[in-house]
Protein backbone atom coordinates (compact mmCIF):
# COMPACT_ATOMS: atom_id res chain seq x y z
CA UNK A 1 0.00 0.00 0.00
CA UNK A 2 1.39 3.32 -0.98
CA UNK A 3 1.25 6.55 1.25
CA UNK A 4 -1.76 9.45 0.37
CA UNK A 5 -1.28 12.81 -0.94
CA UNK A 6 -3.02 13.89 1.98
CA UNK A 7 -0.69 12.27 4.53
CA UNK A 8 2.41 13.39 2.62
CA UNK A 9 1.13 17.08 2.42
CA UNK A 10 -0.02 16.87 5.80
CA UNK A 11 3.07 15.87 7.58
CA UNK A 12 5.01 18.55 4.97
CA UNK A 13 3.10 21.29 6.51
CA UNK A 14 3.54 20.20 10.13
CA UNK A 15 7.32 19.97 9.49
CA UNK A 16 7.29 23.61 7.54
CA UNK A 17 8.73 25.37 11.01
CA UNK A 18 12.08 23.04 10.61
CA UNK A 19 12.96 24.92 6.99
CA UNK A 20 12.72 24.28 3.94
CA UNK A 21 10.23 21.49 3.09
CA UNK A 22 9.82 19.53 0.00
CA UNK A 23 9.13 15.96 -0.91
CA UNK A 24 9.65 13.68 -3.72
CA UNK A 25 8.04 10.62 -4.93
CA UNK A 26 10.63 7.81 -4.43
CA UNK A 27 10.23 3.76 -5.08
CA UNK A 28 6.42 4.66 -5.00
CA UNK A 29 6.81 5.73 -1.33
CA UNK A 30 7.95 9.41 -0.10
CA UNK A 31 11.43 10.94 0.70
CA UNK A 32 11.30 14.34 2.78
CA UNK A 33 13.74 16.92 2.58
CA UNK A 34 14.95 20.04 5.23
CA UNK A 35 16.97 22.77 2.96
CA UNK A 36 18.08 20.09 0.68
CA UNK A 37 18.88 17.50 3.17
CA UNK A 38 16.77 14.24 3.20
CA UNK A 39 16.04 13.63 6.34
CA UNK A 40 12.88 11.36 6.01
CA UNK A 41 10.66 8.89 4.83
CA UNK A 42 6.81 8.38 4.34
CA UNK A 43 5.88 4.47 4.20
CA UNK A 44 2.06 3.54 3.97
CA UNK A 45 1.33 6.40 5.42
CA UNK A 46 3.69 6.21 8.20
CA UNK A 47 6.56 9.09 9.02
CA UNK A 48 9.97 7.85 9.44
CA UNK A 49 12.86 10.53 10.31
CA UNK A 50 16.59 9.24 10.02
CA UNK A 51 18.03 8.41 13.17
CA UNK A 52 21.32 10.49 14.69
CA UNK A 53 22.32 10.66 18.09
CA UNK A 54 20.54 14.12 18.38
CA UNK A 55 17.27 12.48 17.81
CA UNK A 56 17.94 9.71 20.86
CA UNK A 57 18.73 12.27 23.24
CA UNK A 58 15.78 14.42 22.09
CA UNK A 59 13.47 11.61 22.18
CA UNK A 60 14.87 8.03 23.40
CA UNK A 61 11.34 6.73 23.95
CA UNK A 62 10.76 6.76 20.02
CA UNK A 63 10.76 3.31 18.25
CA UNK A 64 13.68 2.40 15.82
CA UNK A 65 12.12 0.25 13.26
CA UNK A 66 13.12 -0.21 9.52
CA UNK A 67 10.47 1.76 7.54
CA UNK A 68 10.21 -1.21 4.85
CA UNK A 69 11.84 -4.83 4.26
CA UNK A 70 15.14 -4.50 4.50
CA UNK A 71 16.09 -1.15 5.04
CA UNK A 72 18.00 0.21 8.29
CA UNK A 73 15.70 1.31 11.21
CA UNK A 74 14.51 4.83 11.10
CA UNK A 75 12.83 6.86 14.03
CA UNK A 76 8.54 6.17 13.71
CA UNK A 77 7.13 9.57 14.45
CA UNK A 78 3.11 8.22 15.47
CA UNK A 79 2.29 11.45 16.23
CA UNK A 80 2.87 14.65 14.09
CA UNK A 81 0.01 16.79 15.90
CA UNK A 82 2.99 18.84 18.37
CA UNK A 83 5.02 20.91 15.49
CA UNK A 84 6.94 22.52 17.77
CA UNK A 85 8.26 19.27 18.14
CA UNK A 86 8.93 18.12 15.06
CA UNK A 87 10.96 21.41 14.34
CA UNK A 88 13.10 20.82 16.99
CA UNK A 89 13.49 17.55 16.21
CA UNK A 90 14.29 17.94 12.70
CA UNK A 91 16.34 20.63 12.73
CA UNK A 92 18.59 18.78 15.64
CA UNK A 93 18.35 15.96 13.37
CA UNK A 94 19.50 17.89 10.00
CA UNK A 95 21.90 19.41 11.59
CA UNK A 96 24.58 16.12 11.79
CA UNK A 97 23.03 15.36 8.39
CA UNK A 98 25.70 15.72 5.59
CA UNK A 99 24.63 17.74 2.51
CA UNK A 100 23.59 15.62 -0.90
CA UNK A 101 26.56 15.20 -2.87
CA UNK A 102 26.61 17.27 -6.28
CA UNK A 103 25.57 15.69 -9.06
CA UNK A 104 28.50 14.66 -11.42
CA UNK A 105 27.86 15.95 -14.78
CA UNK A 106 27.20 12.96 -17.28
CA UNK A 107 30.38 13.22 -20.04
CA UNK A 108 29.57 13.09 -23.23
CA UNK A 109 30.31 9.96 -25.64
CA UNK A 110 33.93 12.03 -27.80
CA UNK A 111 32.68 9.93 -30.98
CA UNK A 112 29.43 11.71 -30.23
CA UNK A 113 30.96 14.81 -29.92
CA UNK A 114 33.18 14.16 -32.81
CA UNK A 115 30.12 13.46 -35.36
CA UNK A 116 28.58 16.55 -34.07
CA UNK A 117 29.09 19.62 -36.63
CA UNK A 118 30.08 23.57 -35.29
CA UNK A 119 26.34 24.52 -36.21
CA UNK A 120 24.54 21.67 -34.29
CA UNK A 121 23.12 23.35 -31.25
């Protein structure tokens, strides 16, 4: 079962006070992102946030369980009502979060390049 709209844009706009907040359709599930870092998953309609050691001290109660078959264990956030929260928590969390790496440019095929004529745009 894949996770609703709804629950996606819902748990977008409780996160908004964190940063930056987008979201992306991945493997027919949902990754999150704070300010370019992705820092969480939506599973049937489930929130999972990456765990870091900021995140146990903030909240050790929270259950560590792997958000689908075989993937590492990921904090369950069950309740997404308290935002103020949430932007705690994610912002601690982001914070020992590396940045994305930059995308490599793709290099073009030289015999390509070489069949290519000075007017070809």
């Amino acid at each position: 079962m894949s996770s609703s709209q709804e629950f996606v844009q819902y748990a977008a706009d409780q996160c908004s006070g964190a940063g930056r907040i987008t979201y992306r359709k991945m493997f027919g599930e949902y990754g999150m992102y704070c300010d370019g870092k992705i820092f969480a998953l939506i599973c049937d309609d489930q929130f999972f946030i990456k765990i870091t050691e900021a995140g146990r001290r903030l909240a050790p109660e929270l259950s560590e369980v792997p958000p689908y078959d075989g993937a590492r264990a990921y904090f369950l956030i069950e309740e997404l009502d308290d935002r103020d929260f949430l932007t705690e928590f994610i912002t601690e969390t982001c914070s020992e979060l590396p940045m994305p790496k930059p995308k490599s440019k793709k290099k073009r095929n030289s015999a390509a390049q070489k069949r290519r004529s000075p007017n070809d745009i």
